[in-house]
C-alpha atoms as a PDB file:
ATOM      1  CA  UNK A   1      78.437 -31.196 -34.427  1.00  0.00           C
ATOM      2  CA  UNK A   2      80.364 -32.881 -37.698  1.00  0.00           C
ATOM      3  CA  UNK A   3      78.278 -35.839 -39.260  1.00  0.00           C
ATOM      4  CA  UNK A   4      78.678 -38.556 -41.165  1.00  0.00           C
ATOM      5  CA  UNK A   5      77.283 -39.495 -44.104  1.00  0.00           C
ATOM      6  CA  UNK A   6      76.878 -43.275 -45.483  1.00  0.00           C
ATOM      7  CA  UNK A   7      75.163 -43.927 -48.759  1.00  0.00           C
ATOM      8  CA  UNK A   8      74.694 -46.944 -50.137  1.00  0.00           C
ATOM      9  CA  UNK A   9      72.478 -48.648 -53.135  1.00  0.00           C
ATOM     10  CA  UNK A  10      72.674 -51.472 -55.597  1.00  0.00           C
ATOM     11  CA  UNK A  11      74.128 -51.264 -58.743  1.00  0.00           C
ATOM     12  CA  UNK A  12      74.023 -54.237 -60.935  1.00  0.00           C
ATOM     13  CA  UNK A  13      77.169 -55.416 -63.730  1.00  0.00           C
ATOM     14  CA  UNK A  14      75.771 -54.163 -66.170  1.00  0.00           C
ATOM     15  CA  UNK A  15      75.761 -50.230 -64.883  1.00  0.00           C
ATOM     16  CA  UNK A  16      79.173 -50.469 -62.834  1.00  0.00           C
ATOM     17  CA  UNK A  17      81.346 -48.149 -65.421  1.00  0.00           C
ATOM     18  CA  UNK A  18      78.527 -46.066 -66.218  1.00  0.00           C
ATOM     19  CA  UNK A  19      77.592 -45.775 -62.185  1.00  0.00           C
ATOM     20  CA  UNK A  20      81.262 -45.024 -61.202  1.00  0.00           C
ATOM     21  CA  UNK A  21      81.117 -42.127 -64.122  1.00  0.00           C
ATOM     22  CA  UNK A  22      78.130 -40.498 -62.637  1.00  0.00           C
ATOM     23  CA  UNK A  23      79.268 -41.375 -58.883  1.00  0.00           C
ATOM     24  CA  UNK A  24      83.024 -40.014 -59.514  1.00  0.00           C
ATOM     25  CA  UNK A  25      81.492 -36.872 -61.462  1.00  0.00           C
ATOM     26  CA  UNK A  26      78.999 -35.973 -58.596  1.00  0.00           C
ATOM     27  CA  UNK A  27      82.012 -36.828 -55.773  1.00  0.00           C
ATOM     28  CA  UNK A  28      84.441 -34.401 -57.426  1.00  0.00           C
ATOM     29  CA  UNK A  29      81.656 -31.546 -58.063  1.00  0.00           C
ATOM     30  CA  UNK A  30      80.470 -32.033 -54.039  1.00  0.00           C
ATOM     31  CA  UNK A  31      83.811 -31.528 -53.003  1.00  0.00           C
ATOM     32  CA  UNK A  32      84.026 -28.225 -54.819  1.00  0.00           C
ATOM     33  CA  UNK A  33      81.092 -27.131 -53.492  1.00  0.00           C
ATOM     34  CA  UNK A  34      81.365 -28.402 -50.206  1.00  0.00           C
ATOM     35  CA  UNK A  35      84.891 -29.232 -49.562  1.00  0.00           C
ATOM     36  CA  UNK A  36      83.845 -32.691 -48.469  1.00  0.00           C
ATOM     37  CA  UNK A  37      85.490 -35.449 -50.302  1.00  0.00           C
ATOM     38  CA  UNK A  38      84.000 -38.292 -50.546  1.00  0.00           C
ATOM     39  CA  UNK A  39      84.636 -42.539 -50.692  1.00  0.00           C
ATOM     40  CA  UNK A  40      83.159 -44.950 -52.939  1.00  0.00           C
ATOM     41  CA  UNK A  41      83.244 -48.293 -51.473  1.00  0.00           C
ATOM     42  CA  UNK A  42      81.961 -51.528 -52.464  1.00  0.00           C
ATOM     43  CA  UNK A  43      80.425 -54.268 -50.139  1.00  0.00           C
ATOM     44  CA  UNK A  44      83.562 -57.269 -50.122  1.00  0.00           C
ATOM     45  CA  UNK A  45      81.133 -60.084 -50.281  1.00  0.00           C
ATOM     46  CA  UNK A  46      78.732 -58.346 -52.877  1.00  0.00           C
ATOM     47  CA  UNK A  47      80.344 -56.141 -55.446  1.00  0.00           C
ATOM     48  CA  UNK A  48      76.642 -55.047 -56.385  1.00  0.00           C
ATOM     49  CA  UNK A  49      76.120 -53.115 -53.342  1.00  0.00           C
ATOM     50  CA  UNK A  50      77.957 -49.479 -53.342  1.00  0.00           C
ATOM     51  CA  UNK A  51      78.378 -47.334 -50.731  1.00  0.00           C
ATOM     52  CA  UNK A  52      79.203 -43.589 -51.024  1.00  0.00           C
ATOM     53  CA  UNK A  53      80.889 -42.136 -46.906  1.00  0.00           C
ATOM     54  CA  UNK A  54      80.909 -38.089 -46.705  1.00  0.00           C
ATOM     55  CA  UNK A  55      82.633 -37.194 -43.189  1.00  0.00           C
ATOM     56  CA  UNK A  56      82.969 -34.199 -41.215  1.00  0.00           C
ATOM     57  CA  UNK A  57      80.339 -32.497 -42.478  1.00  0.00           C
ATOM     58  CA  UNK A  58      79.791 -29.421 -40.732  1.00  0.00           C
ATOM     59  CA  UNK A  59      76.704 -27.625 -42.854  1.00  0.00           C
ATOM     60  CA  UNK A  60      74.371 -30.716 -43.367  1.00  0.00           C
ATOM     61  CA  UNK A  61      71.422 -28.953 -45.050  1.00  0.00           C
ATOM     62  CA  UNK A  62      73.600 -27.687 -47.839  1.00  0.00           C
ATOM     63  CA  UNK A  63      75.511 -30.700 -48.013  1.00  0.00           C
ATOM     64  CA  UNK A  64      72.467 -32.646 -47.917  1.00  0.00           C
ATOM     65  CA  UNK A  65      70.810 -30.380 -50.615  1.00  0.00           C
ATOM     66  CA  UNK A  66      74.072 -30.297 -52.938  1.00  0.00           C
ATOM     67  CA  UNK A  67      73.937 -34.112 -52.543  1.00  0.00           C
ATOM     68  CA  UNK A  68      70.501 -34.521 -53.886  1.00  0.00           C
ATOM     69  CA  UNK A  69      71.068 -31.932 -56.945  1.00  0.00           C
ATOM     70  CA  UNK A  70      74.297 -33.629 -57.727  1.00  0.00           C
ATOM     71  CA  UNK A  71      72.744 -36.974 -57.926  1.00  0.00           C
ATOM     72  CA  UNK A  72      69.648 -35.978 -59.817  1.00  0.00           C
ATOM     73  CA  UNK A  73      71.987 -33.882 -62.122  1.00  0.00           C
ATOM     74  CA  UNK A  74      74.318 -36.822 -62.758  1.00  0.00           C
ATOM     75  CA  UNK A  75      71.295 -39.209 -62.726  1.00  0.00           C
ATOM     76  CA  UNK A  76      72.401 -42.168 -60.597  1.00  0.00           C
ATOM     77  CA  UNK A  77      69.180 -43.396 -59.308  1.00  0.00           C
ATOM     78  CA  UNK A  78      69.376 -44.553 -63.196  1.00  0.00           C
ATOM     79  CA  UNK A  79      71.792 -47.147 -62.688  1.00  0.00           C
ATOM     80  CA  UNK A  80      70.921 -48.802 -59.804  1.00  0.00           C
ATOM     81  CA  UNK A  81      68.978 -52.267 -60.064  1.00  0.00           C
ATOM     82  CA  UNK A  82      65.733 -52.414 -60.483  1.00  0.00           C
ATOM     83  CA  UNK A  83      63.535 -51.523 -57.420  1.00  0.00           C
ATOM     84  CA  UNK A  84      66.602 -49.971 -55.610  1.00  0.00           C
ATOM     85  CA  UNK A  85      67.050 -46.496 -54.434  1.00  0.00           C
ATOM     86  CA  UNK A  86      69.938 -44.372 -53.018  1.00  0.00           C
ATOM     87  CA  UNK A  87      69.325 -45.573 -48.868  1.00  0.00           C
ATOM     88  CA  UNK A  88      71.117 -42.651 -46.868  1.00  0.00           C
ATOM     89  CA  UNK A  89      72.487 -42.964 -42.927  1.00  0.00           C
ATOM     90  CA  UNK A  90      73.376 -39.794 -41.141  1.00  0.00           C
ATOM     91  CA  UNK A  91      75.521 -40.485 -37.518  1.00  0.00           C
ATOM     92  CA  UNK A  92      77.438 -38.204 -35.233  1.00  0.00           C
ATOM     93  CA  UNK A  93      80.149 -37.904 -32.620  1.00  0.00           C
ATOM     94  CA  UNK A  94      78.992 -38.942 -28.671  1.00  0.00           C
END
């Protein structure tokens, strides 16, 4: 079975170029490795809260893996607000 991956974290103002760097940078690297390509989205009625949505993934424990080195690597957990952290959701097909 595929899954679905959602992502999502605060970043505050302040970070949002640097954070869309190191989110663009890991994106493109994941989707050589994994030929997943991901989408940044941003909530409508709160700019501040980012989500990152990785579909179709057929290998999740080296997507899940290459996800976690790619963030660490391009150190997002950096630019999020204070007290935040990188929240993941994992759903499948019926």
């Amino acid at each position: 079975m595929n899954l679905c991956y959602y992502v999502y974290y605060k970043v505050p103002a302040g970070n949002s170029e640097g954070a869309r760097v190191a989110v663009g940078a890991l994106q493109h690297e994941l989707a050589e490795a994994t030929g997943i390509t991901g989408r940044l989205l941003r909530r409508r009625d709160d700019p501040t809260t980012w989500m990152e949505v990785y579909e179709n993934v057929p290998d999740p424990a080296r997507f899940e893996a290459k996800l976690g080195e790619l963030a660490e690597r391009h150190r997002v957990s950096a630019l999020l607000a204070p007290g935040s952290s990188r929240k993941q959701e994992v759903f499948g097909n019926f």
